[in-house]
PDB file of N, CA and C in Angstrom:
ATOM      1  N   UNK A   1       3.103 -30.974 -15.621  1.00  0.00           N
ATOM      2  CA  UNK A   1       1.845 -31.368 -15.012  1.00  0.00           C
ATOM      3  C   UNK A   1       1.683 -30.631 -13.688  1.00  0.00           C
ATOM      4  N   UNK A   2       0.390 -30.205 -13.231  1.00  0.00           N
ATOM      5  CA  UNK A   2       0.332 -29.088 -12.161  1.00  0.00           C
ATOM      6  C   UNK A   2       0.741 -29.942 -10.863  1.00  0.00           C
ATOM      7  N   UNK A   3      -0.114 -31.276 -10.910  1.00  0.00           N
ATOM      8  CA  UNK A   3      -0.096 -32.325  -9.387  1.00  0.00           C
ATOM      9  C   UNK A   3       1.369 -32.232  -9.315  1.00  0.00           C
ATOM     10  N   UNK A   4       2.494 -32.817 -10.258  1.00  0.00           N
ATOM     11  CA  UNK A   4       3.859 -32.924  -9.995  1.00  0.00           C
ATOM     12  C   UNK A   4       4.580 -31.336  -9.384  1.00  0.00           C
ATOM     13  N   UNK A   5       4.173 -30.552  -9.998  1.00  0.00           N
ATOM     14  CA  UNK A   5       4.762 -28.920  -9.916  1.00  0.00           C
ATOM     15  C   UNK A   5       4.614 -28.631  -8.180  1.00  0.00           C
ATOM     16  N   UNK A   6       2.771 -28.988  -8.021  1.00  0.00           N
ATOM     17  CA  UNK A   6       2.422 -28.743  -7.013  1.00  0.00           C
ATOM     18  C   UNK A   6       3.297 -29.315  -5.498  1.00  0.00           C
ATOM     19  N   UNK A   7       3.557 -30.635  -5.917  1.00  0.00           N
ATOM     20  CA  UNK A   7       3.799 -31.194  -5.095  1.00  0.00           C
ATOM     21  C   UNK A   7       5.349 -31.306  -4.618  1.00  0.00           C
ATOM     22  N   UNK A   8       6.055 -30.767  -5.517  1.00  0.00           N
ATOM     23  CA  UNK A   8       7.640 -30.581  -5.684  1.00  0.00           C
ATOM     24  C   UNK A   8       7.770 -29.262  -4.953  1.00  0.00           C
ATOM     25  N   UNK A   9       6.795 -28.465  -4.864  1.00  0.00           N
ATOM     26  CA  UNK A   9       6.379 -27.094  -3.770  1.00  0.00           C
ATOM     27  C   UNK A   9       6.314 -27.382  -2.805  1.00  0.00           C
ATOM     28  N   UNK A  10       5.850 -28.554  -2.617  1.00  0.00           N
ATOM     29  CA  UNK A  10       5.463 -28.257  -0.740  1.00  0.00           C
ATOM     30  C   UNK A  10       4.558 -28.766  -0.574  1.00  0.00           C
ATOM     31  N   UNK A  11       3.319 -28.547  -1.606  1.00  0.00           N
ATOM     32  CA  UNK A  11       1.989 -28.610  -1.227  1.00  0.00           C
ATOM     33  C   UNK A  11       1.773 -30.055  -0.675  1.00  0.00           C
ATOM     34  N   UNK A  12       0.776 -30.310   0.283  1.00  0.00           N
ATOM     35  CA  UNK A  12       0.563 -31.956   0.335  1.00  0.00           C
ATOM     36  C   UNK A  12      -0.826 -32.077  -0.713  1.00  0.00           C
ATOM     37  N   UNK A  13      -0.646 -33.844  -0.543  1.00  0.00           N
ATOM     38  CA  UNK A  13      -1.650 -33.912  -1.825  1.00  0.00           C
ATOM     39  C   UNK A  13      -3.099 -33.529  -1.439  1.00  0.00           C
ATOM     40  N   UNK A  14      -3.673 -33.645   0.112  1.00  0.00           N
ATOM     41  CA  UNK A  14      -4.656 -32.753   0.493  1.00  0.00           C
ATOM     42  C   UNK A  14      -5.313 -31.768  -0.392  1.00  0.00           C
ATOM     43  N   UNK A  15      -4.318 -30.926  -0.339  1.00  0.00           N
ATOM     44  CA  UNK A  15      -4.085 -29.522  -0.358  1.00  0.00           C
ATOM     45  C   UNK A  15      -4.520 -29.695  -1.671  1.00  0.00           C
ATOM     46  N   UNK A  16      -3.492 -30.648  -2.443  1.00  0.00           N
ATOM     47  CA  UNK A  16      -3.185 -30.266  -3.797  1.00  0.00           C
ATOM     48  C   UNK A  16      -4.728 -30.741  -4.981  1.00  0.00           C
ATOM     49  N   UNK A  17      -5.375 -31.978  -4.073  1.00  0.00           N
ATOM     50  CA  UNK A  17      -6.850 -32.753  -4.339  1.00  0.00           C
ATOM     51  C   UNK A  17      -7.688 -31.099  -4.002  1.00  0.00           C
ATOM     52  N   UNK A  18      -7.934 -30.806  -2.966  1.00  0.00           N
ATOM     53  CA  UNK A  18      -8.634 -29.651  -2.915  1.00  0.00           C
ATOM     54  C   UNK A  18      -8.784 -28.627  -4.103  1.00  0.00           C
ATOM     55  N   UNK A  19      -7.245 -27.697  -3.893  1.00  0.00           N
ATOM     56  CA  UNK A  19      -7.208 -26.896  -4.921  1.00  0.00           C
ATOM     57  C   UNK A  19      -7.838 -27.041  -6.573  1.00  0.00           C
ATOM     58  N   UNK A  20      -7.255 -28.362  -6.749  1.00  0.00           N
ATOM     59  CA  UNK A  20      -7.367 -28.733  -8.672  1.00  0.00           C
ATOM     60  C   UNK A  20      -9.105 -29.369  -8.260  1.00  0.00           C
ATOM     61  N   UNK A  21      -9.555 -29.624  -7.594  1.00  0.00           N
ATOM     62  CA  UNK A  21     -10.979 -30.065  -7.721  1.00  0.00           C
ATOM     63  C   UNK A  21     -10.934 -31.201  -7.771  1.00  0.00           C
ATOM     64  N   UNK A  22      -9.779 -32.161  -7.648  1.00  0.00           N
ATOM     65  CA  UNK A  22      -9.956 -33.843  -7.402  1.00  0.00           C
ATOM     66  C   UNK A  22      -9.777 -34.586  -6.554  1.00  0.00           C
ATOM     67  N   UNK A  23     -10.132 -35.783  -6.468  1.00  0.00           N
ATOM     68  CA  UNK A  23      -9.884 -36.794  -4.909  1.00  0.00           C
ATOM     69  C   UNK A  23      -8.551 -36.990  -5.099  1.00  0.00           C
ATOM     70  N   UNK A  24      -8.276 -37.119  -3.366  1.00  0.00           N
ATOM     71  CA  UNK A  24      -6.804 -37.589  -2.825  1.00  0.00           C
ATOM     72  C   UNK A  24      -6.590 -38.520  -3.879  1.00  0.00           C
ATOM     73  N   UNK A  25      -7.299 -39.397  -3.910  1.00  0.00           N
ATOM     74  CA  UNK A  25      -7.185 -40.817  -4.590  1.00  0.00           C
ATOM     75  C   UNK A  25      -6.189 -40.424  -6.300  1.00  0.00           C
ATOM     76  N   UNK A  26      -6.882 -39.653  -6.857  1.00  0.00           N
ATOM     77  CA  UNK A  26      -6.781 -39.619  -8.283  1.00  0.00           C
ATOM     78  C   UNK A  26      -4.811 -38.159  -8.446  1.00  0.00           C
ATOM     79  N   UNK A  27      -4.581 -37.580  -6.981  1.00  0.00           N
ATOM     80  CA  UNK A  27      -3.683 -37.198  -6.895  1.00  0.00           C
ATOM     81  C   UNK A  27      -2.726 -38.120  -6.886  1.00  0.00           C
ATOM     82  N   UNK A  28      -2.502 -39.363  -5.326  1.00  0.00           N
ATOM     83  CA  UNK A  28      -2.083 -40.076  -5.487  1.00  0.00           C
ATOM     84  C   UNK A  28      -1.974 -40.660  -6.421  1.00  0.00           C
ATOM     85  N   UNK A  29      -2.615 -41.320  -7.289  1.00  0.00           N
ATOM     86  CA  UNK A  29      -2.704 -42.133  -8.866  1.00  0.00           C
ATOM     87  C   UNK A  29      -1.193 -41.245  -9.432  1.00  0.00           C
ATOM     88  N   UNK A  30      -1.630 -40.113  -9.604  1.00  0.00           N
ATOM     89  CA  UNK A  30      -0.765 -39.386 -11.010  1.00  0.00           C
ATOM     90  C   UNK A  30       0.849 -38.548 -10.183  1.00  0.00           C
ATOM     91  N   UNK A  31       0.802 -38.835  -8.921  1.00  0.00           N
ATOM     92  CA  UNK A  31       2.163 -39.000  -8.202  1.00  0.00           C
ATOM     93  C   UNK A  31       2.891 -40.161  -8.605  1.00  0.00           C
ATOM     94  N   UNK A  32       2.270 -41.221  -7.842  1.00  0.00           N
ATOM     95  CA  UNK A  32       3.532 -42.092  -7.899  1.00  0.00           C
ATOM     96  C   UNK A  32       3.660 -43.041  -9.543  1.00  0.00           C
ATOM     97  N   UNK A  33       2.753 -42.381 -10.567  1.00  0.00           N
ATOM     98  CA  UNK A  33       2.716 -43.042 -11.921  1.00  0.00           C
ATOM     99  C   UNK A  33       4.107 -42.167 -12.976  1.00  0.00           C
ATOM    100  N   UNK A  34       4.728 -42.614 -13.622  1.00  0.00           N
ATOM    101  CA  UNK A  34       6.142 -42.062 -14.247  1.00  0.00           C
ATOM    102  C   UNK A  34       5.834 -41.317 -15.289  1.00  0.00           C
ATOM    103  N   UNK A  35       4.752 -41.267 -16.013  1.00  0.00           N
ATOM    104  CA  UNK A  35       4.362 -40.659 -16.935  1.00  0.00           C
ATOM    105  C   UNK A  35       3.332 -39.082 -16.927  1.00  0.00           C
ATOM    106  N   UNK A  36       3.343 -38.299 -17.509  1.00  0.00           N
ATOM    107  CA  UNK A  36       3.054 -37.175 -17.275  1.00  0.00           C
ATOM    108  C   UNK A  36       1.863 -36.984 -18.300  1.00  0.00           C
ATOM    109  N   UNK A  37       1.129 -37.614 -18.469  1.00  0.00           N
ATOM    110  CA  UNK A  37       0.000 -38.012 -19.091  1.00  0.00           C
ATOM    111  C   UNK A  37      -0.893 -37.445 -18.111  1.00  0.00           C
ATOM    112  N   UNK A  38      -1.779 -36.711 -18.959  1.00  0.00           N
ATOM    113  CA  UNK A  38      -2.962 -35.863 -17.756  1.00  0.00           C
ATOM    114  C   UNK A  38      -4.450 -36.694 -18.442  1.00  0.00           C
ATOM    115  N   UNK A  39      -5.143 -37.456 -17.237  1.00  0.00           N
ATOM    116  CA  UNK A  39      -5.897 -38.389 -18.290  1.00  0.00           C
ATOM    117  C   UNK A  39      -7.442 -37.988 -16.668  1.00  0.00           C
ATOM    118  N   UNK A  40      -7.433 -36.956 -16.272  1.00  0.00           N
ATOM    119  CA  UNK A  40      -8.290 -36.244 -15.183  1.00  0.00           C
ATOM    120  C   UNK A  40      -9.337 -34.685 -15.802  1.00  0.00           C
ATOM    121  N   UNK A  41     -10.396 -35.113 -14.981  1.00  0.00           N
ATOM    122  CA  UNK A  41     -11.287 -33.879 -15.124  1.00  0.00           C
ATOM    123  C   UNK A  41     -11.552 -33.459 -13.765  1.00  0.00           C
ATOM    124  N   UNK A  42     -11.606 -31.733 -13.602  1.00  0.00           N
ATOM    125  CA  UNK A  42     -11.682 -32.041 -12.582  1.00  0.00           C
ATOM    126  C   UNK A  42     -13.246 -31.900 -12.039  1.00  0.00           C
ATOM    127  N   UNK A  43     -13.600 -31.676 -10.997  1.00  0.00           N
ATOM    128  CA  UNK A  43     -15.213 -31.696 -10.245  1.00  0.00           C
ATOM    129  C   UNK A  43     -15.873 -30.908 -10.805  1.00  0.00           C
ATOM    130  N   UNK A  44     -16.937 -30.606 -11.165  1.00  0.00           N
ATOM    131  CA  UNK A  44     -17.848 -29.381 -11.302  1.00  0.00           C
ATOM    132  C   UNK A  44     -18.101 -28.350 -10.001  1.00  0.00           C
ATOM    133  N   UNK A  45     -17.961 -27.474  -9.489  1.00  0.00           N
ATOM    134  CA  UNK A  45     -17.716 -26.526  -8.351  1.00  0.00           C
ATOM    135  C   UNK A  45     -19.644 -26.798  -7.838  1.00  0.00           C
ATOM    136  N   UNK A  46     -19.618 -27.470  -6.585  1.00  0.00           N
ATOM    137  CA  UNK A  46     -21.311 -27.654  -6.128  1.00  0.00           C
ATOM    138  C   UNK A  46     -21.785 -26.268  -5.006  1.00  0.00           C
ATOM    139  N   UNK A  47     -23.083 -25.585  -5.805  1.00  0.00           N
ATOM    140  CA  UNK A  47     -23.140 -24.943  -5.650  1.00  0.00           C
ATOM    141  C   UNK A  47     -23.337 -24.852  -3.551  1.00  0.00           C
ATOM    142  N   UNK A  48     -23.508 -24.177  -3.000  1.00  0.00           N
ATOM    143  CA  UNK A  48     -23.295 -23.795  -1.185  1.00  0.00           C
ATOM    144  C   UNK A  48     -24.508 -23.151  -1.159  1.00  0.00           C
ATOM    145  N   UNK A  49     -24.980 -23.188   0.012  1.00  0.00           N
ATOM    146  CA  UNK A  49     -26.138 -22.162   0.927  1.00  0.00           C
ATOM    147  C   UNK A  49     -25.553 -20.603   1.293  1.00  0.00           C
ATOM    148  N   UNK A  50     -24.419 -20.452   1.296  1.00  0.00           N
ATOM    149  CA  UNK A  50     -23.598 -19.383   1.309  1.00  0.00           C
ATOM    150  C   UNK A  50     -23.583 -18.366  -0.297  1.00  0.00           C
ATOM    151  N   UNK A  51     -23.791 -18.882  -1.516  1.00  0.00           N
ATOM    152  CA  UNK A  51     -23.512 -18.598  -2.568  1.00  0.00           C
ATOM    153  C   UNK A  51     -24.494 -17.310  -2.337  1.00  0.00           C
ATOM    154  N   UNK A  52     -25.295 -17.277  -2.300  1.00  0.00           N
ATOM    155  CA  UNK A  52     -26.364 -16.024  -2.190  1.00  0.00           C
ATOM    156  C   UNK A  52     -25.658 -14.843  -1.540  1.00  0.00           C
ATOM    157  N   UNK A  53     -24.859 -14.920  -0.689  1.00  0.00           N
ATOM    158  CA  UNK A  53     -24.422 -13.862   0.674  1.00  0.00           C
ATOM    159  C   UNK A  53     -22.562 -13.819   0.173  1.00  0.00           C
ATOM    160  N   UNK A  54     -22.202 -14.517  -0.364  1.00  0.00           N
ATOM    161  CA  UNK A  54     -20.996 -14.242  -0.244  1.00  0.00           C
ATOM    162  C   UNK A  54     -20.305 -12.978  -0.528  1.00  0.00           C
ATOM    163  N   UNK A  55     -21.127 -11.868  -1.472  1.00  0.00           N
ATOM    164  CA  UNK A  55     -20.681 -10.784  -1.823  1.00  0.00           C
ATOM    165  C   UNK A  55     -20.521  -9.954  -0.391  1.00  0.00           C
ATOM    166  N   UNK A  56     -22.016 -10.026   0.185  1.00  0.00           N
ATOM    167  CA  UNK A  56     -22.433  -9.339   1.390  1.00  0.00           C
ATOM    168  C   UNK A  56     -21.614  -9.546   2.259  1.00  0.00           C
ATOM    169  N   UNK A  57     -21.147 -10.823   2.636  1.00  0.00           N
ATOM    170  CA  UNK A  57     -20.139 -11.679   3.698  1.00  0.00           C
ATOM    171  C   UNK A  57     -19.061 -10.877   3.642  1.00  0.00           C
ATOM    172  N   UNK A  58     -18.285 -10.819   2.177  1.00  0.00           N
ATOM    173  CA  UNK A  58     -17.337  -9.945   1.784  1.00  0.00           C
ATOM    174  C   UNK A  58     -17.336  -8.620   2.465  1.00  0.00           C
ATOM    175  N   UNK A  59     -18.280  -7.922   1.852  1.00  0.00           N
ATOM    176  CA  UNK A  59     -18.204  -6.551   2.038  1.00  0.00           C
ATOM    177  C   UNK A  59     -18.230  -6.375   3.352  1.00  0.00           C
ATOM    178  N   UNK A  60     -18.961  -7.263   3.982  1.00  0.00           N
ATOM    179  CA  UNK A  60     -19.126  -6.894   5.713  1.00  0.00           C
ATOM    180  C   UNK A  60     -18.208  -7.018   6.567  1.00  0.00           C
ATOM    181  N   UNK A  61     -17.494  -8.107   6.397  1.00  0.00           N
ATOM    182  CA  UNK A  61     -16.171  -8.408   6.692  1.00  0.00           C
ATOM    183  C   UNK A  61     -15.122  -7.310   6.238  1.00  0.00           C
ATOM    184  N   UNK A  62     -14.898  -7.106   4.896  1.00  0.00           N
ATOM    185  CA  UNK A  62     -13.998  -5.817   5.073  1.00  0.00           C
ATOM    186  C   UNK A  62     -13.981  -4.269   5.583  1.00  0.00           C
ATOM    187  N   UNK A  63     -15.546  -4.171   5.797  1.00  0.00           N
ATOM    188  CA  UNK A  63     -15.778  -2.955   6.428  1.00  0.00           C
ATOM    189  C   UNK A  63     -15.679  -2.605   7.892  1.00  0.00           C
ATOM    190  N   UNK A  64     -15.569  -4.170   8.625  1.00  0.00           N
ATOM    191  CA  UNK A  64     -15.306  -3.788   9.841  1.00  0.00           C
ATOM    192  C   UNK A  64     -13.749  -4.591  10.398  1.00  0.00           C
ATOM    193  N   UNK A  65     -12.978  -4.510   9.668  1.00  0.00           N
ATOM    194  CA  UNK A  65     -11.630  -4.255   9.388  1.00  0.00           C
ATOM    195  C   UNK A  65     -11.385  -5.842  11.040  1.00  0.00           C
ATOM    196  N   UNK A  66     -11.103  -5.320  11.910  1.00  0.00           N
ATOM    197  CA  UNK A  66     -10.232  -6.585  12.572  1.00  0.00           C
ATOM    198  C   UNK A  66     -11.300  -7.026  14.045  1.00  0.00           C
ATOM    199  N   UNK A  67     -12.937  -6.591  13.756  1.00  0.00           N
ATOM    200  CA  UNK A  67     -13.290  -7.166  14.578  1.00  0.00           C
ATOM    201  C   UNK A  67     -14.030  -8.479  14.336  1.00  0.00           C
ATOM    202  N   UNK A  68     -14.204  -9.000  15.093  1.00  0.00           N
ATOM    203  CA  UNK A  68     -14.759 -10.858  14.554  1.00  0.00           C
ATOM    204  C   UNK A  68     -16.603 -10.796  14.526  1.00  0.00           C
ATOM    205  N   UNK A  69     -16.874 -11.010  13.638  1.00  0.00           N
ATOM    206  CA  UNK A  69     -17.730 -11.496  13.016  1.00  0.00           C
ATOM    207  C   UNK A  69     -18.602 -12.916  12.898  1.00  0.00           C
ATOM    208  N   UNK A  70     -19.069 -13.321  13.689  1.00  0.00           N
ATOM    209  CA  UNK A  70     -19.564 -14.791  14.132  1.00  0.00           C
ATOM    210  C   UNK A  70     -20.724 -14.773  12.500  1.00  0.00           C
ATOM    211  N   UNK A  71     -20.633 -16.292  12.216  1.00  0.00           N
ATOM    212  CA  UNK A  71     -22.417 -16.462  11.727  1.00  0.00           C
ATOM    213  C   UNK A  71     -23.304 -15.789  12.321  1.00  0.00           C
ATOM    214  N   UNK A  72     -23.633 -15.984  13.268  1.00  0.00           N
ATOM    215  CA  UNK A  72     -24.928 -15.603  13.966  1.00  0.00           C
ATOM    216  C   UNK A  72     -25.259 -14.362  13.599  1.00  0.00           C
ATOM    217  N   UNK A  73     -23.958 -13.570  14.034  1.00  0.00           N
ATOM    218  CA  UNK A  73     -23.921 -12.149  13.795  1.00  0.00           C
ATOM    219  C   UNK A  73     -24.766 -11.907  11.546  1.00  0.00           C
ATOM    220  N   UNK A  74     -24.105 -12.599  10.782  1.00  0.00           N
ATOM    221  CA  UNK A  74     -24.818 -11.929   9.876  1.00  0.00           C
ATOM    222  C   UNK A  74     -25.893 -12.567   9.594  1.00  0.00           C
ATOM    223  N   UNK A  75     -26.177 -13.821  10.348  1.00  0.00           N
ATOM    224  CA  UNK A  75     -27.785 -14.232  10.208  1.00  0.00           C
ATOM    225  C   UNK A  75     -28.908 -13.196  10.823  1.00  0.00           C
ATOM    226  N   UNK A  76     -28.663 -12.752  11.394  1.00  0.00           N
ATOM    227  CA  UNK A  76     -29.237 -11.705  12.363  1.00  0.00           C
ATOM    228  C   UNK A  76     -29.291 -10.340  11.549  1.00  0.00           C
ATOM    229  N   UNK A  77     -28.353  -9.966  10.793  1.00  0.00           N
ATOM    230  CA  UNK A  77     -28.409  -8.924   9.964  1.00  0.00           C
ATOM    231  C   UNK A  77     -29.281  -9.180   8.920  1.00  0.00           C
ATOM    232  N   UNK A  78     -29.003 -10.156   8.507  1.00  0.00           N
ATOM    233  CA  UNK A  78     -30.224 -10.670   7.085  1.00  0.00           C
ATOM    234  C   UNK A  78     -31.267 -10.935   7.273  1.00  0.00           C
ATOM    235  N   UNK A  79     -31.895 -11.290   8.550  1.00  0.00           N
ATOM    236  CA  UNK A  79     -32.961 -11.568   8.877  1.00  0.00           C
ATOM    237  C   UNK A  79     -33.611  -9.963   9.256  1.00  0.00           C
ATOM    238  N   UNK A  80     -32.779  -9.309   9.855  1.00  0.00           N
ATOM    239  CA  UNK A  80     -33.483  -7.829  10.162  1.00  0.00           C
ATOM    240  C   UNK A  80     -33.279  -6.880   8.568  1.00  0.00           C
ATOM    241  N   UNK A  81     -32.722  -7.428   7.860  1.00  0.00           N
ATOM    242  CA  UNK A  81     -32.972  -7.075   6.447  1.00  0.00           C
ATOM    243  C   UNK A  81     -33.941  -7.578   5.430  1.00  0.00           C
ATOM    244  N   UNK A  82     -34.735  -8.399   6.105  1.00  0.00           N
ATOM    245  CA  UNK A  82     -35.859  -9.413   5.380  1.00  0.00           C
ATOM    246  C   UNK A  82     -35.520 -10.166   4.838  1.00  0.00           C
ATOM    247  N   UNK A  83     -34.675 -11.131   4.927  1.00  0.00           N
ATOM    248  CA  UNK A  83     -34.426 -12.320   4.883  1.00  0.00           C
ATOM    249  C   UNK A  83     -34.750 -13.660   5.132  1.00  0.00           C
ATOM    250  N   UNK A  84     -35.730 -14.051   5.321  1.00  0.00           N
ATOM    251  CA  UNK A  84     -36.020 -15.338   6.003  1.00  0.00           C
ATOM    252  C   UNK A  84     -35.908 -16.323   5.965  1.00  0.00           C
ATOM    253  N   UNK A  85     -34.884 -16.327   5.051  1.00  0.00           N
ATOM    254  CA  UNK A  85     -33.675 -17.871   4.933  1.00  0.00           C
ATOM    255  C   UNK A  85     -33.371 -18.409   6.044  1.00  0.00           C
ATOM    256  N   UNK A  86     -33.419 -19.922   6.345  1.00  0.00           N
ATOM    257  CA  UNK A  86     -32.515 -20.216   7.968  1.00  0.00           C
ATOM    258  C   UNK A  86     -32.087 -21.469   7.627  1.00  0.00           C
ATOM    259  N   UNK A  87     -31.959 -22.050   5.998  1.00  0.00           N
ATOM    260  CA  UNK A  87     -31.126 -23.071   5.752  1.00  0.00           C
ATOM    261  C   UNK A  87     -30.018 -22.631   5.194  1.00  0.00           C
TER     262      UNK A  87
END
């Protein structure tokens, strides 16, 4: 079972709820239960305001290698790119 694997690693269950897509709650559950019965689905991934830009985010970020990059900074780029998103 991944929660047990995960958690015999290191990972905390935080971590481990994050990663697999489920609540602390339902980690805890299948920790301290003896059986290795996987009886979980996990979240459907909700889509972000970011989803549109993330390629761009990407690329921009790796092209300018180790200098920092604020929001502002690529709101400002997208907007002088015709963008007029501001949610």
């Amino acid at each position: 079972m991944t929660i047990k694997i995960l958690h015999k690693q290191g990972v905390s269950q935080r971590k481990i709820a994050k990663q697999l897509g489920l609540s602390w709650n339902t980690v805890n559950k299948y920790l301290t239960q003896e059986t290795d019965e996987v009886l979980y689905k996990t979240r459907p991934s909700t889509p972000t305001k970011l989803d549109p830009y993330k390629r761009y985010i990407q690329e921009r970020m790796a092209s300018t290698a180790l200098v920092h990059l604020s929001a502002v900074v690529f709101l400002r780029e997208r907007q002088a790119a015709g963008d007029s998103r501001e949610d």
